[in-house]
PDB file of N, CA and C in Angstrom:
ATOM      1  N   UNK A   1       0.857  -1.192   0.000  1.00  0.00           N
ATOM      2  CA  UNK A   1       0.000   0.000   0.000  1.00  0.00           C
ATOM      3  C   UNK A   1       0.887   1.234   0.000  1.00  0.00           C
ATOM      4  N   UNK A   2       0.167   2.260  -0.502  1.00  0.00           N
ATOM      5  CA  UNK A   2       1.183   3.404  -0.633  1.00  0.00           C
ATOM      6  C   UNK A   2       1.424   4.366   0.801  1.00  0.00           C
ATOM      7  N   UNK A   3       2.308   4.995   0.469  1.00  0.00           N
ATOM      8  CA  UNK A   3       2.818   6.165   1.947  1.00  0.00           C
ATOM      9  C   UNK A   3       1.650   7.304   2.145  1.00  0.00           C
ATOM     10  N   UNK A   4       0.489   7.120   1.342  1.00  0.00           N
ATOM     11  CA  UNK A   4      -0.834   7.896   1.319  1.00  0.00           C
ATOM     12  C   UNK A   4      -1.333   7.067   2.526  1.00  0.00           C
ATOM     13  N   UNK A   5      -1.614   5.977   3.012  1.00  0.00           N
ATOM     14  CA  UNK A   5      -1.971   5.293   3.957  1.00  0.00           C
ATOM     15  C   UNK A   5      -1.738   4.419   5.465  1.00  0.00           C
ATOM     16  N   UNK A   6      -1.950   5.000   6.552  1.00  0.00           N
ATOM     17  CA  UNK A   6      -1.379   4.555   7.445  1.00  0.00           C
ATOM     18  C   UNK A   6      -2.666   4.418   8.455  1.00  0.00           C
ATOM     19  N   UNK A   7      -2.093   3.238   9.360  1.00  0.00           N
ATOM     20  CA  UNK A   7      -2.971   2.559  10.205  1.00  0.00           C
ATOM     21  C   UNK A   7      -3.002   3.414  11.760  1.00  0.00           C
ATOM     22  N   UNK A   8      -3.775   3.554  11.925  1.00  0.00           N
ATOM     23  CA  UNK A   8      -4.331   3.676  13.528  1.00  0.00           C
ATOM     24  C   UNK A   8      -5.232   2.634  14.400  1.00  0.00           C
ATOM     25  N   UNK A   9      -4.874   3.041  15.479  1.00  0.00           N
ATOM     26  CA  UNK A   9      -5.755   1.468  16.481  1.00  0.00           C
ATOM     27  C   UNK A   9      -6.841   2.419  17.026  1.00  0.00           C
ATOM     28  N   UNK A  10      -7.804   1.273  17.387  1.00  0.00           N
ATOM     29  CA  UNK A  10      -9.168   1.601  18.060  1.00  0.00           C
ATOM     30  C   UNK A  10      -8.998   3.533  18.826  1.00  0.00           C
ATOM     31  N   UNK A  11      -8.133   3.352  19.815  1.00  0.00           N
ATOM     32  CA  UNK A  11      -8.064   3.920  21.092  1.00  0.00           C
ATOM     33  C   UNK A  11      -7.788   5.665  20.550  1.00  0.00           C
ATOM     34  N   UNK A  12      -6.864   5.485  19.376  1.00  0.00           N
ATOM     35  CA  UNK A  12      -6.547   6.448  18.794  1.00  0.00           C
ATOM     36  C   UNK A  12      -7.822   7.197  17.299  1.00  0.00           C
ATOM     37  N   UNK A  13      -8.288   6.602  17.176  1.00  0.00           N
ATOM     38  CA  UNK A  13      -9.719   7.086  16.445  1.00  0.00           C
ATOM     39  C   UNK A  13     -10.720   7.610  17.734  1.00  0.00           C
ATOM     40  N   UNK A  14     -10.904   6.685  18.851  1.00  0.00           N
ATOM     41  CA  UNK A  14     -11.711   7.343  19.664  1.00  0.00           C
ATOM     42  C   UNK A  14     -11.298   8.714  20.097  1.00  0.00           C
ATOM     43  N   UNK A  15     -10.241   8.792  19.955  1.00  0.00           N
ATOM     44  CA  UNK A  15     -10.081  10.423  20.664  1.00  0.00           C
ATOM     45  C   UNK A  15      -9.967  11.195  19.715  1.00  0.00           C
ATOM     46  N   UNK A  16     -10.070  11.069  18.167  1.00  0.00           N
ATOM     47  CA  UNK A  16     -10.224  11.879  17.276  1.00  0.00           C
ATOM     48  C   UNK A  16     -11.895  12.091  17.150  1.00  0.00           C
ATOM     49  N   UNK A  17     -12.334  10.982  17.659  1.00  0.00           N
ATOM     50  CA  UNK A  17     -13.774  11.122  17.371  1.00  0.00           C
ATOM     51  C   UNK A  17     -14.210  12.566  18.784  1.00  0.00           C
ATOM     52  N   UNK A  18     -13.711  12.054  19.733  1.00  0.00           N
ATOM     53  CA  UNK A  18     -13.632  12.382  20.929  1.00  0.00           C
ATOM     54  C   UNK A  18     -13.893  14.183  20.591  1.00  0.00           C
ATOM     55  N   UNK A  19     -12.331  14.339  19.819  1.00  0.00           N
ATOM     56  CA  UNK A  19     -12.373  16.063  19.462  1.00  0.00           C
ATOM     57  C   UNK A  19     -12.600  16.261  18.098  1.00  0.00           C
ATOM     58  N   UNK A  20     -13.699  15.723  17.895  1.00  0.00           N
ATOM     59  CA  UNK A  20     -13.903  16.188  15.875  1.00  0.00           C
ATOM     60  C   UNK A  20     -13.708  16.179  15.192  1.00  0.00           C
ATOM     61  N   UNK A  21     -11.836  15.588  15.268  1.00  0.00           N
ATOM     62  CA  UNK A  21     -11.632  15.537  14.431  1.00  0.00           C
ATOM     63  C   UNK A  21     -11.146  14.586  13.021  1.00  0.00           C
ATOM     64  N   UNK A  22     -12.287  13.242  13.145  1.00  0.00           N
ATOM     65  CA  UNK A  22     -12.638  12.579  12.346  1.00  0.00           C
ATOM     66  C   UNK A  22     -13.368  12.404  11.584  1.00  0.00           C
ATOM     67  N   UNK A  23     -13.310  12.132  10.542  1.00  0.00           N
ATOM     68  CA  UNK A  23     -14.396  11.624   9.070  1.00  0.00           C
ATOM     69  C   UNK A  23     -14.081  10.222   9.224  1.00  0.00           C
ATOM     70  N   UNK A  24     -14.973   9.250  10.009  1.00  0.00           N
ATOM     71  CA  UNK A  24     -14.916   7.685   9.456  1.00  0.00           C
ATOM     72  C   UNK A  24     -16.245   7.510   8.884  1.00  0.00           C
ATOM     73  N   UNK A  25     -15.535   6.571   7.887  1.00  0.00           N
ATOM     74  CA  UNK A  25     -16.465   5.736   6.877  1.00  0.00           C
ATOM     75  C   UNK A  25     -16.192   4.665   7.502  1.00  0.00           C
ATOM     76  N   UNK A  26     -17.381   3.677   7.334  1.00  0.00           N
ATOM     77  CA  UNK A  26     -17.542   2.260   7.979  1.00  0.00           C
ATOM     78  C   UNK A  26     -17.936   1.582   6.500  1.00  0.00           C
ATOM     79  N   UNK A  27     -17.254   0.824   6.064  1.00  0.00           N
ATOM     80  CA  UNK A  27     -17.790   0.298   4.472  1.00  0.00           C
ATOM     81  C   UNK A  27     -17.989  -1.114   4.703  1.00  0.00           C
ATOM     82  N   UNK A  28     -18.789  -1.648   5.697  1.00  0.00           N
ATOM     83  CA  UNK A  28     -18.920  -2.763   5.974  1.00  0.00           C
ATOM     84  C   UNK A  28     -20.631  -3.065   5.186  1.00  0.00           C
ATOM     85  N   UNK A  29     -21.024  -3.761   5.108  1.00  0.00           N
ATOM     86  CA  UNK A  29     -22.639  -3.861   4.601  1.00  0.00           C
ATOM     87  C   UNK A  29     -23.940  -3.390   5.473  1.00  0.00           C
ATOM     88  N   UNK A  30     -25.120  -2.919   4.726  1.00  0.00           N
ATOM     89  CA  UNK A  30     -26.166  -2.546   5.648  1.00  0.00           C
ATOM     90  C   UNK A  30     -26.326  -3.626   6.673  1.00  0.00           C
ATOM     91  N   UNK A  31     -26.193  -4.512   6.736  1.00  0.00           N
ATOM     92  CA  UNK A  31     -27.092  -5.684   7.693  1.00  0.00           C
ATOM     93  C   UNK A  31     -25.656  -5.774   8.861  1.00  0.00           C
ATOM     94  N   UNK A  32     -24.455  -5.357   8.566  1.00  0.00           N
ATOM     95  CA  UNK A  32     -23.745  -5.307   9.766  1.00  0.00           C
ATOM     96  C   UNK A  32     -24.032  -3.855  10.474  1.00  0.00           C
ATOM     97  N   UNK A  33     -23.919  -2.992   9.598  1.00  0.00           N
ATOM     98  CA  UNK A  33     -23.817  -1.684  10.480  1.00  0.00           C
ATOM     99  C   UNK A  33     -25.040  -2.095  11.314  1.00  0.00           C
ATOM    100  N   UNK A  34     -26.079  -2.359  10.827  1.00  0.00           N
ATOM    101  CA  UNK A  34     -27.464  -2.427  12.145  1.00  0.00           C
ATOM    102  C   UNK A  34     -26.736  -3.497  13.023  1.00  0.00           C
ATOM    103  N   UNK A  35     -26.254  -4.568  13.291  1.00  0.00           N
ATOM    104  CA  UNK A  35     -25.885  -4.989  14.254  1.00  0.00           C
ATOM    105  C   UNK A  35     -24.878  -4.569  15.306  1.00  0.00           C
ATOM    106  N   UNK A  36     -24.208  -3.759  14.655  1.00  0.00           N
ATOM    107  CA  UNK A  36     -23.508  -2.561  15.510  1.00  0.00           C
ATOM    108  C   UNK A  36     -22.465  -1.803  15.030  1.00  0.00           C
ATOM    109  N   UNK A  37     -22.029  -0.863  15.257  1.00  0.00           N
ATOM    110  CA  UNK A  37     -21.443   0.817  14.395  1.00  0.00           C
ATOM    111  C   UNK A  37     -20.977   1.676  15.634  1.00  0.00           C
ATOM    112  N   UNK A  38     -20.269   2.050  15.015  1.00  0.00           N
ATOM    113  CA  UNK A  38     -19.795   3.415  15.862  1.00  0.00           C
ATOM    114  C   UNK A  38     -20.485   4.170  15.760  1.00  0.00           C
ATOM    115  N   UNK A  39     -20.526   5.052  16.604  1.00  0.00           N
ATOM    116  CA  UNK A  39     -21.768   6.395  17.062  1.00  0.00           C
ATOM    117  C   UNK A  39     -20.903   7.756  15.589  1.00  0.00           C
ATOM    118  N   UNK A  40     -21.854   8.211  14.962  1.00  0.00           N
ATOM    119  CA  UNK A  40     -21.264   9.599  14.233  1.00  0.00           C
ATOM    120  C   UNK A  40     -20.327   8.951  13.059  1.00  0.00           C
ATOM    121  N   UNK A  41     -20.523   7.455  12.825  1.00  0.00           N
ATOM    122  CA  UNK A  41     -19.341   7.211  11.338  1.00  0.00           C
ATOM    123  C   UNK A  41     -20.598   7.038  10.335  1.00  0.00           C
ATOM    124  N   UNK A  42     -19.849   7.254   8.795  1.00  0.00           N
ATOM    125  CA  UNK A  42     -20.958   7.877   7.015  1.00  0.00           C
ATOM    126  C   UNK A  42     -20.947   6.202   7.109  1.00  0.00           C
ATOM    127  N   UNK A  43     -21.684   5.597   6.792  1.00  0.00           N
ATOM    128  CA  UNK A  43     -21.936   4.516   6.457  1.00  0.00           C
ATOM    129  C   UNK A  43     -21.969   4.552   4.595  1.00  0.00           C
ATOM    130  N   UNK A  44     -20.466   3.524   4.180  1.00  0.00           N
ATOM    131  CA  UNK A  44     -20.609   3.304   2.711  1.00  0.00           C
ATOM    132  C   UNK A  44     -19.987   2.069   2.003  1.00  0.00           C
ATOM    133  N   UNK A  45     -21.053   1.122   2.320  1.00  0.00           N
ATOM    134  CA  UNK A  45     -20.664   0.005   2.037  1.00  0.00           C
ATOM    135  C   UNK A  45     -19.467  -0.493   0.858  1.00  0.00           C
ATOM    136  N   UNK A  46     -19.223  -1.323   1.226  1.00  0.00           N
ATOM    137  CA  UNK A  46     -18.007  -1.270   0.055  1.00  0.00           C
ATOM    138  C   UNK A  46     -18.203  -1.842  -1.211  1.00  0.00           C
ATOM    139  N   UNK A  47     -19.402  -2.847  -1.385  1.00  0.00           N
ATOM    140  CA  UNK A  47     -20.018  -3.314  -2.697  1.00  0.00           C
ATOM    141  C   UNK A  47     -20.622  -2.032  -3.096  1.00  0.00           C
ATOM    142  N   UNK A  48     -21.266  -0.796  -2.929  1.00  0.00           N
ATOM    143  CA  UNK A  48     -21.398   0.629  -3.167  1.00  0.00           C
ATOM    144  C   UNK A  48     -20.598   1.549  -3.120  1.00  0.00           C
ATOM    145  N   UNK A  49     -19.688   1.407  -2.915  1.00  0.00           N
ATOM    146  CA  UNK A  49     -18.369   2.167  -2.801  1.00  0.00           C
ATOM    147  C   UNK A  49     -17.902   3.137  -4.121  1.00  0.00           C
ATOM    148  N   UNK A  50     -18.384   4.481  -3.814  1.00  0.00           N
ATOM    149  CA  UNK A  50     -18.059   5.392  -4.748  1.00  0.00           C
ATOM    150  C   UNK A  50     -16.909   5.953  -4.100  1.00  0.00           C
ATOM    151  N   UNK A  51     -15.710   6.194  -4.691  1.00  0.00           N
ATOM    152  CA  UNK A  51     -15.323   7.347  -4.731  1.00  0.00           C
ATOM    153  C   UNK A  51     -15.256   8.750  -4.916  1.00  0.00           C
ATOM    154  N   UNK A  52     -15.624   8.888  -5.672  1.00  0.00           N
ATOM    155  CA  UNK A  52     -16.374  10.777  -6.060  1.00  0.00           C
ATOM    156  C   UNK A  52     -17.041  10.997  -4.820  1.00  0.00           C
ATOM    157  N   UNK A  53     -17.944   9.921  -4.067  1.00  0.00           N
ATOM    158  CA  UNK A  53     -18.783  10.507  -2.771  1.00  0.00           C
ATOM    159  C   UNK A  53     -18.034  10.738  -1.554  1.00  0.00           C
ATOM    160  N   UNK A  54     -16.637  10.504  -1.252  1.00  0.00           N
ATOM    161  CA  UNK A  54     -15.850  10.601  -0.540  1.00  0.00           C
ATOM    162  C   UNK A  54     -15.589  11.723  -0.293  1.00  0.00           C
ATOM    163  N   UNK A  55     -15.624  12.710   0.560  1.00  0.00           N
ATOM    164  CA  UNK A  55     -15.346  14.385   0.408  1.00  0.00           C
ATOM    165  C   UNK A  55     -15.259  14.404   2.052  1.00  0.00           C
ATOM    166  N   UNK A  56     -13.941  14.570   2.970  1.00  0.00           N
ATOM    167  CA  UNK A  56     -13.877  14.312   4.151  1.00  0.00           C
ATOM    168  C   UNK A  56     -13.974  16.266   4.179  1.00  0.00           C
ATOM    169  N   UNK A  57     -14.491  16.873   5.526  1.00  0.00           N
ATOM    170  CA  UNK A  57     -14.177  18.041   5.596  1.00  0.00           C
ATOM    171  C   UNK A  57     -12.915  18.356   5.661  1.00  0.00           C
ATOM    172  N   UNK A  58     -12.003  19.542   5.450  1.00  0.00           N
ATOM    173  CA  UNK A  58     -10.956  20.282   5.397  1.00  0.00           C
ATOM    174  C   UNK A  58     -10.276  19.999   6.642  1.00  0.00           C
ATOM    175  N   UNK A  59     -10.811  19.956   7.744  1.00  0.00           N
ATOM    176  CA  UNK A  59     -10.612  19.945   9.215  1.00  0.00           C
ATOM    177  C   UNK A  59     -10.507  18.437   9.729  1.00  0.00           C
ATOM    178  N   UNK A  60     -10.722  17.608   9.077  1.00  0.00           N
ATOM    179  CA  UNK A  60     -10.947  16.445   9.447  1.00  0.00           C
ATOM    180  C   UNK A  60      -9.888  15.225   9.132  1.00  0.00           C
ATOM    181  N   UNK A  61      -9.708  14.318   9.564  1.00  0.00           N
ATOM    182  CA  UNK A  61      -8.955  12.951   9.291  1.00  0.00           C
ATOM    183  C   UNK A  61     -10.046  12.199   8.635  1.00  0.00           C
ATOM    184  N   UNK A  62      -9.408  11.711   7.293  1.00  0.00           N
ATOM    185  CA  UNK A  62     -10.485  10.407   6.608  1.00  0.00           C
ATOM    186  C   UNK A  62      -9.861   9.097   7.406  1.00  0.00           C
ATOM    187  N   UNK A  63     -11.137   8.347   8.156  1.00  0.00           N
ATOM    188  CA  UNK A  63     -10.677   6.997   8.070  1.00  0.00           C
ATOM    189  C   UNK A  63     -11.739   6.018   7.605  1.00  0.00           C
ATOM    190  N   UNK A  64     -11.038   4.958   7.220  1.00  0.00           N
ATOM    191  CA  UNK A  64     -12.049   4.201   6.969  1.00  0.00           C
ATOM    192  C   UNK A  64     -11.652   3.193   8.034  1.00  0.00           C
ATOM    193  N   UNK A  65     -12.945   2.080   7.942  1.00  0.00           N
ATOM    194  CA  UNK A  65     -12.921   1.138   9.132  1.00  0.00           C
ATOM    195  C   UNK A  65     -13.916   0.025   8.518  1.00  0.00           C
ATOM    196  N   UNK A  66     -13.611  -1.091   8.889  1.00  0.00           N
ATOM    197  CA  UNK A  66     -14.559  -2.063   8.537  1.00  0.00           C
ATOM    198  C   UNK A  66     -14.598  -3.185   9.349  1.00  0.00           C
ATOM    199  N   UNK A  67     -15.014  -4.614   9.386  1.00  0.00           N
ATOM    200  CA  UNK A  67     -14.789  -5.465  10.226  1.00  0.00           C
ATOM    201  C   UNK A  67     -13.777  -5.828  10.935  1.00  0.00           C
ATOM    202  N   UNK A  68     -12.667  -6.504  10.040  1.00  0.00           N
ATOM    203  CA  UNK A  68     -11.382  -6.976  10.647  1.00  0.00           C
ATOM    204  C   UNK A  68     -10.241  -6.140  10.101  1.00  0.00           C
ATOM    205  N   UNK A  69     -10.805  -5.523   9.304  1.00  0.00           N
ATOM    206  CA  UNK A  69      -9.440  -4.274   8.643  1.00  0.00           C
ATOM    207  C   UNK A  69      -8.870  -4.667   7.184  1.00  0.00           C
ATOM    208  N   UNK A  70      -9.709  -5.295   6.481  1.00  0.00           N
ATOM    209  CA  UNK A  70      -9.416  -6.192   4.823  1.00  0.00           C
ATOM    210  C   UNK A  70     -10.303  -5.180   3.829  1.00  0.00           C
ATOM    211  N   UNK A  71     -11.462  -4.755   4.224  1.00  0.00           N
ATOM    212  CA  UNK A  71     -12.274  -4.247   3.328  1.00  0.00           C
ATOM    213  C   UNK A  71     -12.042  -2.925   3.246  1.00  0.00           C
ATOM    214  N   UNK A  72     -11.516  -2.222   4.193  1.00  0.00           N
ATOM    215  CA  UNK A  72     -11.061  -0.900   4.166  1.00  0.00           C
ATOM    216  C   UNK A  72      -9.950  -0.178   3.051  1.00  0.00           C
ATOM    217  N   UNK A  73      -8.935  -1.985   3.370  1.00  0.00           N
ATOM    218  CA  UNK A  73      -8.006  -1.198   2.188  1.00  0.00           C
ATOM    219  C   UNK A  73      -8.035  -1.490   1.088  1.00  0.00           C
ATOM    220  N   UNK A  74      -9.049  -1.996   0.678  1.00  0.00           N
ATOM    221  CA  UNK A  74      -9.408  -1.984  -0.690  1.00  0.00           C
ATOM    222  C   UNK A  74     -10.593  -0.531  -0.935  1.00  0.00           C
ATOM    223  N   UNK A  75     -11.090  -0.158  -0.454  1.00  0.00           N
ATOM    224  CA  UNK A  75     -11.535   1.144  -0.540  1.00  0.00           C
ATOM    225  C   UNK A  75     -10.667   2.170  -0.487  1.00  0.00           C
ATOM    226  N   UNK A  76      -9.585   1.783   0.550  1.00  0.00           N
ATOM    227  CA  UNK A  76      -8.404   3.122   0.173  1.00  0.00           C
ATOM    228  C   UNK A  76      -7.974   2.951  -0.839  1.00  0.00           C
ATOM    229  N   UNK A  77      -7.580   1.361  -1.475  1.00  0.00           N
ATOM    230  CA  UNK A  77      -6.852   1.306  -2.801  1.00  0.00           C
ATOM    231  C   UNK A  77      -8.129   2.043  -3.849  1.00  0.00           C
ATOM    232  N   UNK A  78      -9.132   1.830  -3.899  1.00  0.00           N
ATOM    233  CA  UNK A  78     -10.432   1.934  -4.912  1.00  0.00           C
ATOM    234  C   UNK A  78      -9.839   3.896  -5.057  1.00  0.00           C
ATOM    235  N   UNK A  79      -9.927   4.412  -3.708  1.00  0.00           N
ATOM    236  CA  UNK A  79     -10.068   5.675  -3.327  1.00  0.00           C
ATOM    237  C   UNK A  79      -8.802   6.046  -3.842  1.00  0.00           C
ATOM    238  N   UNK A  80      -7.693   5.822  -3.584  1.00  0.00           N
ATOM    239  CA  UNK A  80      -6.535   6.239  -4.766  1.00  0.00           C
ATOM    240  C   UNK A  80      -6.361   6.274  -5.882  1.00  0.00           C
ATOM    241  N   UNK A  81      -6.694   4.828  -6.187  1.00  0.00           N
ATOM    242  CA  UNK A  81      -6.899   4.473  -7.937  1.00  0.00           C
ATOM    243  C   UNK A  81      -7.788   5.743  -8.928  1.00  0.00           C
ATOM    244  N   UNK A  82      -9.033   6.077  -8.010  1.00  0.00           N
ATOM    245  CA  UNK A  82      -9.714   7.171  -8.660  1.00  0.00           C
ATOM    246  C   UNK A  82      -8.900   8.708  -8.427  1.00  0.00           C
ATOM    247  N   UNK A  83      -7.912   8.749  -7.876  1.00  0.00           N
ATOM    248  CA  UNK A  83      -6.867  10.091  -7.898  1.00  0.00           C
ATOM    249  C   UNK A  83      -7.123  11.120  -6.716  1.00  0.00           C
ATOM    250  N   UNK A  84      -7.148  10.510  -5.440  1.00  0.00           N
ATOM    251  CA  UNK A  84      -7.640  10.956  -4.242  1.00  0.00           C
ATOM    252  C   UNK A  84      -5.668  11.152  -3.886  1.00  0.00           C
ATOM    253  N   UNK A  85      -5.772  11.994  -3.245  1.00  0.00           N
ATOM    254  CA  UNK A  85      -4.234  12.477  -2.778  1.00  0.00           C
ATOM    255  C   UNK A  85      -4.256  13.084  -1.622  1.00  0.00           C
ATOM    256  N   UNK A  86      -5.319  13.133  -0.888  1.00  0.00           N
ATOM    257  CA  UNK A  86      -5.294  13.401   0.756  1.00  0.00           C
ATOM    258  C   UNK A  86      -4.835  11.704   1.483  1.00  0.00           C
ATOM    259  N   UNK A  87      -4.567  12.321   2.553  1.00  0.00           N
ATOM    260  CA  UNK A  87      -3.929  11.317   3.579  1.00  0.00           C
ATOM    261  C   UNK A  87      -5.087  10.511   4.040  1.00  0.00           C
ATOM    262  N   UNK A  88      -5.041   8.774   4.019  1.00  0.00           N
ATOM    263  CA  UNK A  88      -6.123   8.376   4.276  1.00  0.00           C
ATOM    264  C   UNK A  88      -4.976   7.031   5.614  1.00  0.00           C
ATOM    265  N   UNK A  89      -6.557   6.934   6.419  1.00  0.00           N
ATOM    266  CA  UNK A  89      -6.309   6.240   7.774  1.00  0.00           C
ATOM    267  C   UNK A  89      -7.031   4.994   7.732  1.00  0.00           C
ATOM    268  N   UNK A  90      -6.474   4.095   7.908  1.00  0.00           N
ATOM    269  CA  UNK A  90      -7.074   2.966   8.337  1.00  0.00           C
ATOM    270  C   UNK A  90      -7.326   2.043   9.671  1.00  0.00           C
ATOM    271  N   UNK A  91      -8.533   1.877  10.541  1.00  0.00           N
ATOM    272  CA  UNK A  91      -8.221   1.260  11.581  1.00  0.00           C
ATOM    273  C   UNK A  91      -7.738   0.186  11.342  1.00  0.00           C
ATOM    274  N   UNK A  92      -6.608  -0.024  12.771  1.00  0.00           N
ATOM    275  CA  UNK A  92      -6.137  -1.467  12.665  1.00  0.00           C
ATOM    276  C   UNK A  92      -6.934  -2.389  13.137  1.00  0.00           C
ATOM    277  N   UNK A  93      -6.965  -3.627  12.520  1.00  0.00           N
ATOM    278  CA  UNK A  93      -7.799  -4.715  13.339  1.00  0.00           C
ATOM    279  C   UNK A  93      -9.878  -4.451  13.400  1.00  0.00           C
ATOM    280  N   UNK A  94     -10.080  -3.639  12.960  1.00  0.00           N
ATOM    281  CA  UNK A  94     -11.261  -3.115  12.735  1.00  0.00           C
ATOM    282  C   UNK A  94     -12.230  -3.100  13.560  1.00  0.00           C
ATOM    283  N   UNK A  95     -13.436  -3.228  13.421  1.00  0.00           N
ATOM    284  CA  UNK A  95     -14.357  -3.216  14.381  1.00  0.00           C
ATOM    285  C   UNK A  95     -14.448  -4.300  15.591  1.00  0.00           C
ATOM    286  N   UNK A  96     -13.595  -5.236  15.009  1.00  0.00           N
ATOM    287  CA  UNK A  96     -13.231  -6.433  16.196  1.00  0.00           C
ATOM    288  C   UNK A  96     -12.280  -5.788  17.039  1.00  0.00           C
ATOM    289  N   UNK A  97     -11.591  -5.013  16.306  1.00  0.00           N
ATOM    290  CA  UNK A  97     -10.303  -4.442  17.513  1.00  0.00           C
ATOM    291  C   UNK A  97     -10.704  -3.355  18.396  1.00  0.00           C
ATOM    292  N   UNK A  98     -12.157  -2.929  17.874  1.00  0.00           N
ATOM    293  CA  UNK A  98     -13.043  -1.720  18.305  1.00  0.00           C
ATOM    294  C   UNK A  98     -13.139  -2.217  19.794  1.00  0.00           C
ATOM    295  N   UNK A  99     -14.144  -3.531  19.335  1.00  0.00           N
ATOM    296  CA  UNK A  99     -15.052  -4.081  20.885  1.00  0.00           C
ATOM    297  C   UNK A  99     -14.090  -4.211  21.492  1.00  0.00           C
ATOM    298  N   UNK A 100     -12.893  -5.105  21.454  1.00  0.00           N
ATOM    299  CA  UNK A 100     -12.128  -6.037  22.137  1.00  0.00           C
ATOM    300  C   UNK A 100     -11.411  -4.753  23.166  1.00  0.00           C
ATOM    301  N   UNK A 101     -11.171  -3.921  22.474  1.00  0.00           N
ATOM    302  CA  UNK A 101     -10.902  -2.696  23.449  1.00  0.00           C
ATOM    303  C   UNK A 101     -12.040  -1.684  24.413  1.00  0.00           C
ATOM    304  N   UNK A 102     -12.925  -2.576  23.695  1.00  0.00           N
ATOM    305  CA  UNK A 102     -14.168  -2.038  25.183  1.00  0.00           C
ATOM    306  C   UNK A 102     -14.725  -0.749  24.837  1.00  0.00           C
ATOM    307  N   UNK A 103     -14.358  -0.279  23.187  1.00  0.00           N
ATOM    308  CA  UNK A 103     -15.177   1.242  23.093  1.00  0.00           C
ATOM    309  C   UNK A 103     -16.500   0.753  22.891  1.00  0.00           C
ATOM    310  N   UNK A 104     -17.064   1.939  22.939  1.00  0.00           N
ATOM    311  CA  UNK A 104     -19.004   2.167  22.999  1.00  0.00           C
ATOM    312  C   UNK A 104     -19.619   1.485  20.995  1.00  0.00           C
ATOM    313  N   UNK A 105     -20.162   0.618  20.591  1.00  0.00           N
ATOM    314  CA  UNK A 105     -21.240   0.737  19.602  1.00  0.00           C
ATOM    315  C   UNK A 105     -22.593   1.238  19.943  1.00  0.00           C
ATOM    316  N   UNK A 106     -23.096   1.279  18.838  1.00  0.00           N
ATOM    317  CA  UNK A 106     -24.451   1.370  18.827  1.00  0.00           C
ATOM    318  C   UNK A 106     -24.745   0.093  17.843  1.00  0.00           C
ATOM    319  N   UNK A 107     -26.578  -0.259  18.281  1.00  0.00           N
ATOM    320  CA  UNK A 107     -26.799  -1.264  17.279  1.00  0.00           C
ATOM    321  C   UNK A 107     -28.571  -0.450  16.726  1.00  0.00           C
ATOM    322  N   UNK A 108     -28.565  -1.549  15.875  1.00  0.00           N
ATOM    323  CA  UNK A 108     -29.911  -1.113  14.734  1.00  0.00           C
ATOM    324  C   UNK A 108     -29.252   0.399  13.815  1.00  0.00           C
ATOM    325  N   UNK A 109     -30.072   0.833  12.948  1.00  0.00           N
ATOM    326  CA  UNK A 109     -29.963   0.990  11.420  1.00  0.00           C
ATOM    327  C   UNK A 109     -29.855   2.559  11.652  1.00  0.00           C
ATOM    328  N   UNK A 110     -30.105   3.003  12.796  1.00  0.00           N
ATOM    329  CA  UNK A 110     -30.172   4.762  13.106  1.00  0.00           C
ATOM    330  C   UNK A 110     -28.788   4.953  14.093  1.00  0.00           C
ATOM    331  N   UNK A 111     -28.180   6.461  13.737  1.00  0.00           N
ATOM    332  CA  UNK A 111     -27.301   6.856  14.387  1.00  0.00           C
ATOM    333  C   UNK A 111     -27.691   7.115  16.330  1.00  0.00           C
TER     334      UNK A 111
END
C-alpha cells in the first residue's frame, strides 16, 4: 500500500472522534452496520463504494474502518486508484479491535 496510507488502532480514532476531528467511513454492509457501528461514522458500504462521494471536511482525518481491517483497504486502494491524494487512515484490526478494546457501539440501522 502506498505512503498515502497509514494505520491507527481503536483507542486512537476514539479520541479523534472524541475532538472532531474525524471523518470515518464504515464500508462494511447494511445488515452489519445495524448490528452494531460506531456512534457519528458515514456509512458506505463497500459493494457501493463510490469514490467521487468521498469528500472528508478540510478539518478532518479520513478513516475508513470495517470489520477486521481487509475491506477498508481496498476502498483506500479503490479511493486512490480514482486520484484521491489526501492522507487516508485505516483502523487497525477493525471493528473487532473496536469491541475487544471495550469502546461504545451502537446497534440497529439509526445513528
Amino acid at each position: 500500500m502506498t505512503q498515502q496510507v497509514t494505520f491507527l488502532d481503536p483507542a486512537e480514532i476514539q479520541a479523534k472522534l472524541n475532538d472532531a476531528t474525524a471523518y470515518v467511513i464504515d464500508v462494511r454492509e447494511d445488515h452489519e452496520y445495524a448490528e452494531a457501528h460506531i456512534a457519528n461514522v458515514t456509512l458506505m458500504p463497500l459493494s457501493r463504494f463510490d469514490p467521487g462521494a468521498v469528500s472528508p471536511p478540510a478539518n478532518k482525518t479520513l478513516i475508513f474502518h470495517c470489520r477486521s481491517g481487509q475491506r477498508c483497504g481496498m476502498a483506500a486502494e479503490r479511493l486512490i486508484d480514482s486520484g484521491y491524494e489526501g492522507e487516508i487512515f485505516r483502523m487497525a484490526g477493525g471493528l473487532l479491535a473496536w469491541t475487544a478494546a471495550g469502546l461504545p457501539v451502537e446497534t440497529g440501522a439509526d445513528n
